[in-house]
PDB file of N, CA and C in Angstrom:
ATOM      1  N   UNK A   1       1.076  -8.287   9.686  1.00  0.00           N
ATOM      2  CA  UNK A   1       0.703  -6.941   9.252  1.00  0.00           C
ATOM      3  C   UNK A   1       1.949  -6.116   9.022  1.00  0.00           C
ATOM      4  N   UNK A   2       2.106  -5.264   8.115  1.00  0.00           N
ATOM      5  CA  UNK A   2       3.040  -4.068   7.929  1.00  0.00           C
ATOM      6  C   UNK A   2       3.151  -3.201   8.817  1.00  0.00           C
ATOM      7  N   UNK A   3       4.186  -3.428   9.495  1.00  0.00           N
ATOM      8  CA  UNK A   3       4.141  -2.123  10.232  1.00  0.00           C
ATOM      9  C   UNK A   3       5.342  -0.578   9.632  1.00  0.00           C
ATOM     10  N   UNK A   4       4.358   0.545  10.018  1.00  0.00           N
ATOM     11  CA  UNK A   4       5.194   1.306   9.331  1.00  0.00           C
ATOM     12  C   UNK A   4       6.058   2.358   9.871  1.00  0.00           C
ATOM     13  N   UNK A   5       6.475   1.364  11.125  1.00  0.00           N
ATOM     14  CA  UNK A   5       8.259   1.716  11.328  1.00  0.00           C
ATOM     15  C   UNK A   5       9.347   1.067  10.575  1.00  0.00           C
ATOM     16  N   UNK A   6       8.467  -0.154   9.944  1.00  0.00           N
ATOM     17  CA  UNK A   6       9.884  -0.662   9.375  1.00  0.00           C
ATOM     18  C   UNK A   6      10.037   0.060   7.469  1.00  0.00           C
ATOM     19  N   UNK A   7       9.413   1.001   7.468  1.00  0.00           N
ATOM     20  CA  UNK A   7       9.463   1.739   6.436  1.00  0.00           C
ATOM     21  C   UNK A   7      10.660   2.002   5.163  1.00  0.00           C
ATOM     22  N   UNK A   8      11.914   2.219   6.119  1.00  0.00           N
ATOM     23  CA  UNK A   8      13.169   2.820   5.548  1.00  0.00           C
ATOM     24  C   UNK A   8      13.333   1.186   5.115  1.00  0.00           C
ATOM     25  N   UNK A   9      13.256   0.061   5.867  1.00  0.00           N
ATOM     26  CA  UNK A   9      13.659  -1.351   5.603  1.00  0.00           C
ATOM     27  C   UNK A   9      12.914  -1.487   3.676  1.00  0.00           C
ATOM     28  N   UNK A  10      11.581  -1.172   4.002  1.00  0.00           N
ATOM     29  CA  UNK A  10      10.531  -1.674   2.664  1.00  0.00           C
ATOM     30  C   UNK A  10      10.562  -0.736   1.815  1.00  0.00           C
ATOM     31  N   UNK A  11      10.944   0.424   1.613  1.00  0.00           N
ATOM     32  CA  UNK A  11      10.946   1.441   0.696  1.00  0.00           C
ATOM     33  C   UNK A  11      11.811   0.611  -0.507  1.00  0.00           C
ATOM     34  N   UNK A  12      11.094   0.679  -1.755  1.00  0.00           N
ATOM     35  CA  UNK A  12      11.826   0.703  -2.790  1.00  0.00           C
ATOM     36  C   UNK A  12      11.205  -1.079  -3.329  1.00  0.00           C
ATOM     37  N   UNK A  13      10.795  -2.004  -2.113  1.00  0.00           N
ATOM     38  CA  UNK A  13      10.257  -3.121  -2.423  1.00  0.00           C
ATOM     39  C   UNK A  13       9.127  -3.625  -3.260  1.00  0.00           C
ATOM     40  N   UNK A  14       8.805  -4.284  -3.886  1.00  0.00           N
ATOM     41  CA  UNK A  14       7.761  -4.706  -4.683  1.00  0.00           C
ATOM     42  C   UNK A  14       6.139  -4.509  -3.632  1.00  0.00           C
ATOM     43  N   UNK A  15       5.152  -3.586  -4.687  1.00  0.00           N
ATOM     44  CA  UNK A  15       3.586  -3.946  -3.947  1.00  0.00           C
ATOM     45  C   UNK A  15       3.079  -4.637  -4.901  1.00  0.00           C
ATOM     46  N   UNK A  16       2.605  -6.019  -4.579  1.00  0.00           N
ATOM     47  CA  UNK A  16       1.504  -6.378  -5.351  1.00  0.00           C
ATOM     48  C   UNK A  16       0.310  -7.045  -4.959  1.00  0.00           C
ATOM     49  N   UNK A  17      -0.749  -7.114  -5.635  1.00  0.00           N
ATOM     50  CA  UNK A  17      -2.287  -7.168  -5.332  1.00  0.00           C
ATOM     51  C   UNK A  17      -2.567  -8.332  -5.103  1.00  0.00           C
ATOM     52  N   UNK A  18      -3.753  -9.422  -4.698  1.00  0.00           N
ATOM     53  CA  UNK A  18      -3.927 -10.240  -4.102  1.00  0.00           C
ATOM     54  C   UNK A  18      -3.502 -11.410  -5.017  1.00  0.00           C
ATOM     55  N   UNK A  19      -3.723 -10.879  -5.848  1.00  0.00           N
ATOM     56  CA  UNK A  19      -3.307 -12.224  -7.219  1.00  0.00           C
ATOM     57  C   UNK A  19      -1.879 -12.143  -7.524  1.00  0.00           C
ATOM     58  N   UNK A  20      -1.247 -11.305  -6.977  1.00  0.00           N
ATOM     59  CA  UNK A  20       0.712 -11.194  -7.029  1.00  0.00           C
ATOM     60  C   UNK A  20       1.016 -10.760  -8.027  1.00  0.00           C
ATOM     61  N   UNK A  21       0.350  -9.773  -8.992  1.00  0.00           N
ATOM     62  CA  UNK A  21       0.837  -9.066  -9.888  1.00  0.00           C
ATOM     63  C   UNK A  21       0.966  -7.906  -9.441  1.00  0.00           C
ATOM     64  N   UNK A  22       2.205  -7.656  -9.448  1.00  0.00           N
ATOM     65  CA  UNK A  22       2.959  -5.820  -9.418  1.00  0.00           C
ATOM     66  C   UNK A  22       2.289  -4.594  -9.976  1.00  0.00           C
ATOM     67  N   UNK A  23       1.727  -3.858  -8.908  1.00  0.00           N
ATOM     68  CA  UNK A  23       1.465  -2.389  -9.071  1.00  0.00           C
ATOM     69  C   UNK A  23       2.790  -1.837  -9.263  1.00  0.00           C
ATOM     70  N   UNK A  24       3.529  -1.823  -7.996  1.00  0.00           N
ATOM     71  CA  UNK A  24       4.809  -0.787  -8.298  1.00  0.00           C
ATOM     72  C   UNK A  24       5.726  -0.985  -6.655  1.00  0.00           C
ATOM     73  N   UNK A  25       6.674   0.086  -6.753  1.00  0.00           N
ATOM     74  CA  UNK A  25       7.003  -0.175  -5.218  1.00  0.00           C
ATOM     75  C   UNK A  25       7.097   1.119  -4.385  1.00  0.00           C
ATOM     76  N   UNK A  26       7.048   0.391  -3.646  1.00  0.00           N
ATOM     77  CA  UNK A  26       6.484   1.278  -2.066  1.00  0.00           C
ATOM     78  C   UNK A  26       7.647   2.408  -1.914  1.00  0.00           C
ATOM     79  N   UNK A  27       7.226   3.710  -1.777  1.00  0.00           N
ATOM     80  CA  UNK A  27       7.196   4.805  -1.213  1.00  0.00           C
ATOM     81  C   UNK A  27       7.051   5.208   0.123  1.00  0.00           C
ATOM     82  N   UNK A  28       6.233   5.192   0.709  1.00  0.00           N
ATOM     83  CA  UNK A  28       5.902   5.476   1.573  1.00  0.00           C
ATOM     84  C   UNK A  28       4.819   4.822   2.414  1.00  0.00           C
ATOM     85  N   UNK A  29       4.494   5.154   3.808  1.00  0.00           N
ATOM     86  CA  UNK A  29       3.331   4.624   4.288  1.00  0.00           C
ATOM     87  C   UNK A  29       2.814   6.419   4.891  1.00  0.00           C
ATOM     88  N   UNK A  30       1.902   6.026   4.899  1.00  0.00           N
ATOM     89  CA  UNK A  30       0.551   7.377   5.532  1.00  0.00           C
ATOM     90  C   UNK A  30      -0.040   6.776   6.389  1.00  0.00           C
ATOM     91  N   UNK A  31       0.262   6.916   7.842  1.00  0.00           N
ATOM     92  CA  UNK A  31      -0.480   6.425   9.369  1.00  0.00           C
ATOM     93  C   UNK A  31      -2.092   7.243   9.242  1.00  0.00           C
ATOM     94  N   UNK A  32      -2.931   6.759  10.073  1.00  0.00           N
ATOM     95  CA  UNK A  32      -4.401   7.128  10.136  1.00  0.00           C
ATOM     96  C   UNK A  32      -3.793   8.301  11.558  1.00  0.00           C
ATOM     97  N   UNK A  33      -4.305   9.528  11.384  1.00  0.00           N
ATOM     98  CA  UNK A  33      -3.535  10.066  12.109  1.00  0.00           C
ATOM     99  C   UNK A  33      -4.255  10.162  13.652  1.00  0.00           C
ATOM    100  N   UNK A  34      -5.689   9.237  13.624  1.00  0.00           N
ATOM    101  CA  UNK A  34      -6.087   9.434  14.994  1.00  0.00           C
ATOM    102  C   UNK A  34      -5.716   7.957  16.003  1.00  0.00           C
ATOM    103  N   UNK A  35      -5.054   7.096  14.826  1.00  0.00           N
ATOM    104  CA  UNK A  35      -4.717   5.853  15.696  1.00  0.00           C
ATOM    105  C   UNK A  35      -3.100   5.393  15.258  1.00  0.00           C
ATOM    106  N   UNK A  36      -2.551   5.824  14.800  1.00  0.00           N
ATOM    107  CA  UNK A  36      -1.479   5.855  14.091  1.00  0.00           C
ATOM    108  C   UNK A  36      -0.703   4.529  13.469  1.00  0.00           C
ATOM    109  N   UNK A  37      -2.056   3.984  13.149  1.00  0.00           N
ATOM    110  CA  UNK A  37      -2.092   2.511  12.521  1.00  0.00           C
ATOM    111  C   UNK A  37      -1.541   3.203  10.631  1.00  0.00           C
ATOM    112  N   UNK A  38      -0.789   1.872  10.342  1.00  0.00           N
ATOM    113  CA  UNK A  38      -0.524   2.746   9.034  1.00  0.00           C
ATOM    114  C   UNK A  38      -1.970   2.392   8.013  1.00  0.00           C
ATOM    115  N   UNK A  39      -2.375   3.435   7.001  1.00  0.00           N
ATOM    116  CA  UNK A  39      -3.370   3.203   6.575  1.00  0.00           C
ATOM    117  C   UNK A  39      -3.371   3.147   5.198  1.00  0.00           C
ATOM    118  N   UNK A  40      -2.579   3.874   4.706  1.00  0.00           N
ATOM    119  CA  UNK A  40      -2.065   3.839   3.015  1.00  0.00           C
ATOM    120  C   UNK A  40      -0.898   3.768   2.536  1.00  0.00           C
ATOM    121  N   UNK A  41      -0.513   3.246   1.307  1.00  0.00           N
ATOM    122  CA  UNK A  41       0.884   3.279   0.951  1.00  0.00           C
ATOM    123  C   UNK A  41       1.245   4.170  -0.064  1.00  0.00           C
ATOM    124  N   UNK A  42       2.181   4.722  -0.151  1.00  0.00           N
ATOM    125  CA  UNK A  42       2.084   5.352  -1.922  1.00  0.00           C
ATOM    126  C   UNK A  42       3.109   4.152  -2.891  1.00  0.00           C
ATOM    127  N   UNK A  43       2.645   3.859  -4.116  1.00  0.00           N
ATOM    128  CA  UNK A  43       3.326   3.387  -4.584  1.00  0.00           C
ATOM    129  C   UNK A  43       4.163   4.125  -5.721  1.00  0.00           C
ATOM    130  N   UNK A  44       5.582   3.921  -6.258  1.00  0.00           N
ATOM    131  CA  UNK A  44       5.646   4.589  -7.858  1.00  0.00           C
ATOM    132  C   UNK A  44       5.106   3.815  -8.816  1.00  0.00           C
ATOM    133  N   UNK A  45       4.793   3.869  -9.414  1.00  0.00           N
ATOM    134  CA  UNK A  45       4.590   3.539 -11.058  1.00  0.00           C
ATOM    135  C   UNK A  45       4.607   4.357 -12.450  1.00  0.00           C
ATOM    136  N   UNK A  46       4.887   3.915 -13.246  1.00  0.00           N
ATOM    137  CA  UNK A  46       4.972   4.884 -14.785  1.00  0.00           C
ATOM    138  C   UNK A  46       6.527   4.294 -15.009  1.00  0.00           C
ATOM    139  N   UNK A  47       6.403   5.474 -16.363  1.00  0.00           N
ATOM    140  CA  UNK A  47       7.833   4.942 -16.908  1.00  0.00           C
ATOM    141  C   UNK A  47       8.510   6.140 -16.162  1.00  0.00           C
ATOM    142  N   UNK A  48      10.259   5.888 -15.996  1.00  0.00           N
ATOM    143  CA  UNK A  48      11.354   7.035 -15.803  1.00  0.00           C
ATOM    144  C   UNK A  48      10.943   8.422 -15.780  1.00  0.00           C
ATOM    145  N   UNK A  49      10.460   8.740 -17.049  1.00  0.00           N
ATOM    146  CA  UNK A  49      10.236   9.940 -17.070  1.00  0.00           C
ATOM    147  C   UNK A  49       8.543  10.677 -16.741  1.00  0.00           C
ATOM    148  N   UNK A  50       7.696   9.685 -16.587  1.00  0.00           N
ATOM    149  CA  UNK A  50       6.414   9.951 -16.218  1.00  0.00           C
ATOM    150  C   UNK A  50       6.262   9.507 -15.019  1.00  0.00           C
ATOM    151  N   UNK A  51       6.547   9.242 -13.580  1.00  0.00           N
ATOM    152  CA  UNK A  51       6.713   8.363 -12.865  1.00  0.00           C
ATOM    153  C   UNK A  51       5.403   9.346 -12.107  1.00  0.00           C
ATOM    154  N   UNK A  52       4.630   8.944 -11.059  1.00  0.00           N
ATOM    155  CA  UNK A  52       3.518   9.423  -9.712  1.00  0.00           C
ATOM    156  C   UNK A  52       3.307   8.561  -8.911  1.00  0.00           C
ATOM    157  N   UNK A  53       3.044   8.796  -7.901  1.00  0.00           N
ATOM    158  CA  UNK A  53       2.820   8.253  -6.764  1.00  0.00           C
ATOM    159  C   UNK A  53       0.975   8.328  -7.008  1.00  0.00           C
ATOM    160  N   UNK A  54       0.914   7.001  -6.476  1.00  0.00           N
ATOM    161  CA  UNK A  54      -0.721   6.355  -6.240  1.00  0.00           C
ATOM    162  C   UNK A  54      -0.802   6.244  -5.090  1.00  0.00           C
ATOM    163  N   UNK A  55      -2.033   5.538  -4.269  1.00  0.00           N
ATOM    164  CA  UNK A  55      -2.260   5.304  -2.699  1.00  0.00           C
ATOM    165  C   UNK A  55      -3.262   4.335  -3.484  1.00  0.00           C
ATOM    166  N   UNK A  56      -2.709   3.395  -2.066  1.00  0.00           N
ATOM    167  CA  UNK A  56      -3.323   1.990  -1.891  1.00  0.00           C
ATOM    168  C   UNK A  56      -3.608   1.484  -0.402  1.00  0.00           C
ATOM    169  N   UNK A  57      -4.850   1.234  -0.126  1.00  0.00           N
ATOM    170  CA  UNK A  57      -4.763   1.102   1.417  1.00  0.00           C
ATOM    171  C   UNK A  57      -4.001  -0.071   1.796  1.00  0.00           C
ATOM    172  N   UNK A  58      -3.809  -0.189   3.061  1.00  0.00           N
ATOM    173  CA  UNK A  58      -3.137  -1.340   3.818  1.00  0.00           C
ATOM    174  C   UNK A  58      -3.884  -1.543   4.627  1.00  0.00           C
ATOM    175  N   UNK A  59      -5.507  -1.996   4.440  1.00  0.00           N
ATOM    176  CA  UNK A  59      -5.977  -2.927   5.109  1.00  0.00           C
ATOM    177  C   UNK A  59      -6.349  -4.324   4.779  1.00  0.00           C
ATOM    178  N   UNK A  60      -5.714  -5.354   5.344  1.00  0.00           N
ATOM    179  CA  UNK A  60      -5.478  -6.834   5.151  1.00  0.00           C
ATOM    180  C   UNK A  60      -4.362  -6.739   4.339  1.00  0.00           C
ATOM    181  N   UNK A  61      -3.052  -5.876   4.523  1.00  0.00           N
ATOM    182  CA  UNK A  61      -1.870  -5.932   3.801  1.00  0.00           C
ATOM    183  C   UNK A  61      -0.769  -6.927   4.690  1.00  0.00           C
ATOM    184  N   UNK A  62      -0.689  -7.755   3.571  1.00  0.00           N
ATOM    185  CA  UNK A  62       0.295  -8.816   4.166  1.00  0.00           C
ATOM    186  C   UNK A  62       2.469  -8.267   3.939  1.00  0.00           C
ATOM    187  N   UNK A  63       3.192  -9.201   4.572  1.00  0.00           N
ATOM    188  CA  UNK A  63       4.523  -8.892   3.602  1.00  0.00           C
ATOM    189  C   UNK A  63       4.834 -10.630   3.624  1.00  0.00           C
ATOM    190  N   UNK A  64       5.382 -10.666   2.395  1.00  0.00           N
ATOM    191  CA  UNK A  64       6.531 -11.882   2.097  1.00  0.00           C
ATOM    192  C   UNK A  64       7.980 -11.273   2.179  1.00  0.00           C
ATOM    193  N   UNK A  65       8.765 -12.158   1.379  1.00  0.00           N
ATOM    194  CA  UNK A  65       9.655 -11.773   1.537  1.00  0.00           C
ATOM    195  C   UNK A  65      10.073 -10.990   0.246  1.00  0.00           C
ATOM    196  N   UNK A  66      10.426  -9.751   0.135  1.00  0.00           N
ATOM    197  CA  UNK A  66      10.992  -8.601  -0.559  1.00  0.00           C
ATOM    198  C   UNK A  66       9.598  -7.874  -0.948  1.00  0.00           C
ATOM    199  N   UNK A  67       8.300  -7.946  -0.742  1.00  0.00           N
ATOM    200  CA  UNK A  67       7.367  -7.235  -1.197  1.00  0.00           C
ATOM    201  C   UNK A  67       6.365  -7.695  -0.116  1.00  0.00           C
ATOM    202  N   UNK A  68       5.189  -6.614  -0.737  1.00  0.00           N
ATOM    203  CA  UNK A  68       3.817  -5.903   0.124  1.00  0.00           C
ATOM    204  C   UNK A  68       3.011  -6.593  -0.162  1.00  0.00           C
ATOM    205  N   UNK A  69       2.209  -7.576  -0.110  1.00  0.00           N
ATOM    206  CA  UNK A  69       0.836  -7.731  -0.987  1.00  0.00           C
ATOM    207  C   UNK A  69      -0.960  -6.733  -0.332  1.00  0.00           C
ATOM    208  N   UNK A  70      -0.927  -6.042  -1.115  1.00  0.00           N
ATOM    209  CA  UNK A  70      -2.208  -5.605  -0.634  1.00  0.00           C
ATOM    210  C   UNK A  70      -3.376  -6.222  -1.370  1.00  0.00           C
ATOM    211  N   UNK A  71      -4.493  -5.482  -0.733  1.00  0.00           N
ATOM    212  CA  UNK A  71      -5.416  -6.753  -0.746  1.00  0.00           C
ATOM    213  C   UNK A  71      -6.876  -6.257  -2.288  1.00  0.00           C
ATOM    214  N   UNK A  72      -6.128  -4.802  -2.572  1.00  0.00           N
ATOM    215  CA  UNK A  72      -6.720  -4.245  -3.613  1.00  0.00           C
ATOM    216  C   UNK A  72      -5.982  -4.735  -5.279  1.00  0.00           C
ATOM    217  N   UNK A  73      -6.896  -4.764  -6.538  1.00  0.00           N
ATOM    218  CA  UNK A  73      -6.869  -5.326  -7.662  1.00  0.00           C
ATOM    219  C   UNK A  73      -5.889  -3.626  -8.495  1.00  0.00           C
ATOM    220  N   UNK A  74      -5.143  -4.560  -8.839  1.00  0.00           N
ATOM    221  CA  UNK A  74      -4.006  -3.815  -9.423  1.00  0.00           C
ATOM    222  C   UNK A  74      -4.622  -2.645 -10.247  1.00  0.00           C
ATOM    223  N   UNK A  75      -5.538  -2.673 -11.167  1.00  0.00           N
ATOM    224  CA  UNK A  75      -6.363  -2.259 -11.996  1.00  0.00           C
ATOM    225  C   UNK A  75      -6.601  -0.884 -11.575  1.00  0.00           C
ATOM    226  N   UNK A  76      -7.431  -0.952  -9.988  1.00  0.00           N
ATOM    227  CA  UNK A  76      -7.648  -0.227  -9.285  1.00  0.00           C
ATOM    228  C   UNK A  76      -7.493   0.504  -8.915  1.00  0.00           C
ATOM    229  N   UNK A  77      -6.082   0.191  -8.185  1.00  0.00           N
ATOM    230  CA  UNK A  77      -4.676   0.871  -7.767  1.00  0.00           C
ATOM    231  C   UNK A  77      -4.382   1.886  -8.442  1.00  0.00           C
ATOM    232  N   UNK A  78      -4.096   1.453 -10.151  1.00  0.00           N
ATOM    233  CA  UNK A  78      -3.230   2.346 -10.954  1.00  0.00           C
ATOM    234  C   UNK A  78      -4.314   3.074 -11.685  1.00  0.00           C
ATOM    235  N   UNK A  79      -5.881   3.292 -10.929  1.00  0.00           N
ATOM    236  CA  UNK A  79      -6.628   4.616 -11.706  1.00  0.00           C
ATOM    237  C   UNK A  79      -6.767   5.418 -10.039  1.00  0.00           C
ATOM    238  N   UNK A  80      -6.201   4.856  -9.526  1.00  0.00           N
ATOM    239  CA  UNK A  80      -6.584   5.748  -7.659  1.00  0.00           C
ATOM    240  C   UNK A  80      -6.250   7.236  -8.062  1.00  0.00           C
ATOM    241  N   UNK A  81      -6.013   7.741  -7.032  1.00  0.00           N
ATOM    242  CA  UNK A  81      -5.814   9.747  -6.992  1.00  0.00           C
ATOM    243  C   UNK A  81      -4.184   9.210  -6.796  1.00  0.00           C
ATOM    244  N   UNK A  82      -3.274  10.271  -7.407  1.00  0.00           N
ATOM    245  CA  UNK A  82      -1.742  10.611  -7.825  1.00  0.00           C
ATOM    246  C   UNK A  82      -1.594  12.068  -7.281  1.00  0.00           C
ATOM    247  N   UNK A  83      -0.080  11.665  -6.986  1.00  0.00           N
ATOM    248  CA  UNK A  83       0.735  12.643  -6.758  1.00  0.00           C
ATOM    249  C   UNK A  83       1.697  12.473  -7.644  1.00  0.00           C
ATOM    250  N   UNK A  84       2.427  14.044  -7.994  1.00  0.00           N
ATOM    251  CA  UNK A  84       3.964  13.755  -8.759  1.00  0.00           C
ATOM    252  C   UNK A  84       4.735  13.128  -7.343  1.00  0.00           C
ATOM    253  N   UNK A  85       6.112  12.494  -7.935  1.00  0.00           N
ATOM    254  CA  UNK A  85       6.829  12.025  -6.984  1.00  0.00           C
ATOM    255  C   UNK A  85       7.237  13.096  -5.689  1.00  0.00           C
ATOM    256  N   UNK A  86       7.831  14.036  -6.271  1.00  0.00           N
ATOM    257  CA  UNK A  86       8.085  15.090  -5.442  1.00  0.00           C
ATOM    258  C   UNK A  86       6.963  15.834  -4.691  1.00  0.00           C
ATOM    259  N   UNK A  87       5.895  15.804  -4.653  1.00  0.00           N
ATOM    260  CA  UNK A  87       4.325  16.387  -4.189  1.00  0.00           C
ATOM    261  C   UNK A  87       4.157  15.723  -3.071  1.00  0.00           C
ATOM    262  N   UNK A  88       3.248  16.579  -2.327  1.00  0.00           N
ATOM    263  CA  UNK A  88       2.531  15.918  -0.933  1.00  0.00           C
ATOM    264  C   UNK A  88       0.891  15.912  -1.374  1.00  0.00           C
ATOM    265  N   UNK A  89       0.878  15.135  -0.450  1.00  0.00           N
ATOM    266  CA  UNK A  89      -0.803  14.987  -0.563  1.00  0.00           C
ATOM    267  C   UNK A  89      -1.487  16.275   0.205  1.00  0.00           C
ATOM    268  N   UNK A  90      -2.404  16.899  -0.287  1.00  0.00           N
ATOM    269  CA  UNK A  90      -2.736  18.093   0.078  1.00  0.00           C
ATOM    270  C   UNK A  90      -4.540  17.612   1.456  1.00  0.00           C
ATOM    271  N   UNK A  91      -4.715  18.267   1.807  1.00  0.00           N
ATOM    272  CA  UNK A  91      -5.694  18.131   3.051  1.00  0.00           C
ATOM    273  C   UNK A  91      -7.127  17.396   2.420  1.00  0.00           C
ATOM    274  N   UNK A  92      -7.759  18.514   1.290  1.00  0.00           N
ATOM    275  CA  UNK A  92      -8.285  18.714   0.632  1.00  0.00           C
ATOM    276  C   UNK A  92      -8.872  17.494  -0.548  1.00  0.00           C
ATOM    277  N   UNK A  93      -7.319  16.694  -0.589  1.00  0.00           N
ATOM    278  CA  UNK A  93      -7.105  15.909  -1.484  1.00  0.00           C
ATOM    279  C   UNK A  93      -7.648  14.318  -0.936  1.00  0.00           C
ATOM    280  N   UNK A  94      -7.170  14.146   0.693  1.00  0.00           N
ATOM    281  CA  UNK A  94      -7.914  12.708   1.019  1.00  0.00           C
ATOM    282  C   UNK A  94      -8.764  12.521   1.024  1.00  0.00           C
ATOM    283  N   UNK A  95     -10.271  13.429   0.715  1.00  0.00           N
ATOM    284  CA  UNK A  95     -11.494  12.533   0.837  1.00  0.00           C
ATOM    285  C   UNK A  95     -11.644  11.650  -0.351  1.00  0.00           C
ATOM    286  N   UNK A  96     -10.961  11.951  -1.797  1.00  0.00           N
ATOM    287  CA  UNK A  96     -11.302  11.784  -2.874  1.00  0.00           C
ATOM    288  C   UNK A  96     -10.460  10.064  -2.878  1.00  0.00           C
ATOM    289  N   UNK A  97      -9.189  10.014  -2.314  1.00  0.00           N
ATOM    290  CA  UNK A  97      -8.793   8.842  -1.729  1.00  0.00           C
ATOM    291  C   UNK A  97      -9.200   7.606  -0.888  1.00  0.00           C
ATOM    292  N   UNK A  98      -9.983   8.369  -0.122  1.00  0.00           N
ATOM    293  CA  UNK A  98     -10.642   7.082   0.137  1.00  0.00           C
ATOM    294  C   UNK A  98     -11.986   6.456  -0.393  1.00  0.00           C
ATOM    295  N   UNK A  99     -12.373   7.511  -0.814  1.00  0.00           N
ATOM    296  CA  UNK A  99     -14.080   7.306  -1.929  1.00  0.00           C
ATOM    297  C   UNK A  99     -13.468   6.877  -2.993  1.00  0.00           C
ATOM    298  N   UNK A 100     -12.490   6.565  -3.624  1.00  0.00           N
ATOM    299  CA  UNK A 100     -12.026   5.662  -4.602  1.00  0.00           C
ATOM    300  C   UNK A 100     -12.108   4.337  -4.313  1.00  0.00           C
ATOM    301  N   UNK A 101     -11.852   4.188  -3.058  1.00  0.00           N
ATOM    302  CA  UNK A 101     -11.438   2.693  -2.559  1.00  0.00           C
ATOM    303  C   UNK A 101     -12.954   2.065  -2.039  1.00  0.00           C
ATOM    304  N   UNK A 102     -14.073   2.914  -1.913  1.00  0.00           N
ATOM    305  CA  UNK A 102     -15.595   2.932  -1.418  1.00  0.00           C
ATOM    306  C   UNK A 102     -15.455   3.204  -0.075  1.00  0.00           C
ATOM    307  N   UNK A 103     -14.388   3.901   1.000  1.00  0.00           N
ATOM    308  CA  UNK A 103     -13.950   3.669   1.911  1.00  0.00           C
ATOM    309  C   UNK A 103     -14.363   5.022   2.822  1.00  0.00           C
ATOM    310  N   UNK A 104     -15.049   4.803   4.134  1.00  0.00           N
ATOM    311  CA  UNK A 104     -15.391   6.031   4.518  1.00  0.00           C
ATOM    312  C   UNK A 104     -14.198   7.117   4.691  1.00  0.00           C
ATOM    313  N   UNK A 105     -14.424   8.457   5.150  1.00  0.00           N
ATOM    314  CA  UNK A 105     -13.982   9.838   5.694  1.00  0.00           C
ATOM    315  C   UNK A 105     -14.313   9.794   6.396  1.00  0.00           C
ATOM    316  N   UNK A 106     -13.980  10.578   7.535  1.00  0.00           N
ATOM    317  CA  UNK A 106     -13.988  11.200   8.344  1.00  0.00           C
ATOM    318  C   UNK A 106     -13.136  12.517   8.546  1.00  0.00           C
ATOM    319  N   UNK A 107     -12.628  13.519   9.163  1.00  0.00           N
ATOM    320  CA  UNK A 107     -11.571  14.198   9.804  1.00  0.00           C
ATOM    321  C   UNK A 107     -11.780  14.070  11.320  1.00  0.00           C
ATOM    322  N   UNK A 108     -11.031  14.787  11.750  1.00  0.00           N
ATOM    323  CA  UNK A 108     -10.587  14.772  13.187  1.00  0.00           C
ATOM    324  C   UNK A 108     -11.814  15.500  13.708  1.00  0.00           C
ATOM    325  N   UNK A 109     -11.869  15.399  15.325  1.00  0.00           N
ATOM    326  CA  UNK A 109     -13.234  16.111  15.912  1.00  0.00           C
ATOM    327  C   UNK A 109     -13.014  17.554  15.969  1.00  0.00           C
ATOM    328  N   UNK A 110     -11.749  17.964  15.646  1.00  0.00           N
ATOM    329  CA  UNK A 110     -11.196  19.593  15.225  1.00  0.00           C
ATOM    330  C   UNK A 110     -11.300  19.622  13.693  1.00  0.00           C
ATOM    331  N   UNK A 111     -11.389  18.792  12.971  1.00  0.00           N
ATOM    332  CA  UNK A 111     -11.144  18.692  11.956  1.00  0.00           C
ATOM    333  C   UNK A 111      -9.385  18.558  11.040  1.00  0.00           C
ATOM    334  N   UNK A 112      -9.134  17.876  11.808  1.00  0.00           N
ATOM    335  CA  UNK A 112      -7.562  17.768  11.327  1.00  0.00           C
ATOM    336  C   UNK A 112      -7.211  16.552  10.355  1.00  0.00           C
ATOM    337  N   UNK A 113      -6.361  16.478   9.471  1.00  0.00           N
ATOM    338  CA  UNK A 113      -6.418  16.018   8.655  1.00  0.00           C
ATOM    339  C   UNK A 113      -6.220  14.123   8.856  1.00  0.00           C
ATOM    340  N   UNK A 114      -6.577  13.425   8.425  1.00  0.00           N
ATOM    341  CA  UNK A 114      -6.505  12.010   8.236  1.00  0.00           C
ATOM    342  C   UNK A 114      -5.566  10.993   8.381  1.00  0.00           C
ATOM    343  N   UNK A 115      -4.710  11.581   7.481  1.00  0.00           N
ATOM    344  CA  UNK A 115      -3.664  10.942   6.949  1.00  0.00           C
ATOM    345  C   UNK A 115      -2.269  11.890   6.784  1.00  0.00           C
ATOM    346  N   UNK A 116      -1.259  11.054   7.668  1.00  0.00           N
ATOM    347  CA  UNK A 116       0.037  11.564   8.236  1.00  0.00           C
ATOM    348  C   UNK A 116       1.338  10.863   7.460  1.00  0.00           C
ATOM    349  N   UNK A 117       2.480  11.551   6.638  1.00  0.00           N
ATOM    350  CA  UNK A 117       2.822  10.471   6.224  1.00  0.00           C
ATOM    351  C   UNK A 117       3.998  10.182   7.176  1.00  0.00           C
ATOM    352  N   UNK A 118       4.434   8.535   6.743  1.00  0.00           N
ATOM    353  CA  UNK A 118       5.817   8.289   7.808  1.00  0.00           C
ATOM    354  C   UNK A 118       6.929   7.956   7.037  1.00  0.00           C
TER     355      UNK A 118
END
């Protein structure tokens, strides 16, 4: 499994989908913020000058060596919810993230937000 302390190590590495074709590379990871298991990745993709960050979960996310394989269809991936590179994901913004993926919501029993990034 990925763990996402080793983050600064995988940043910049290849993600690709179960069939090993390249979405893009890893950005970041976003921990589940009530178990602090990591739960999403952002990837880049686009060209130079159009570039955004996507989210892709990391559940059943494997690593080889120099890349991520997650366990979602590339296709998928690159119609998910975006950020510009420089943007955060807003509170508001994760339910629509994981109902892409068919994947439940929840928030916190205060209602606090989901997803933390690391």
């Amino acid at each position: 499994m990925f763990e996402a302390d080793d983050i600064r190590e995988w940043r910049g590495h290849d993600v690709v989908d179960a069939g090993n074709r390249k979405i893009g590379s890893l950005e970041a990871v976003y921990v589940d913020t009530a178990t602090d298991s990591p739960s999403f990745a952002t990837v880049t993709i686009g060209l130079p000058t159009k570039r955004r960050l996507i989210f892709v979960p990391l559940t059943d996310a494997t690593v080889g060596p120099g890349y991520l394989k997650v366990a979602w269809d590339k296709k998928l991936a690159k119609e998910s919810p975006s950020i510009d590179i420089d943007g955060e994901l807003l509170a508001e913004d994760e339910p629509q993230i994981f109902s892409h993926y068919g994947l439940p919501y929840a928030t916190g029993a205060n209602g606090e937000r989901r997803l933390g990034r690391r």
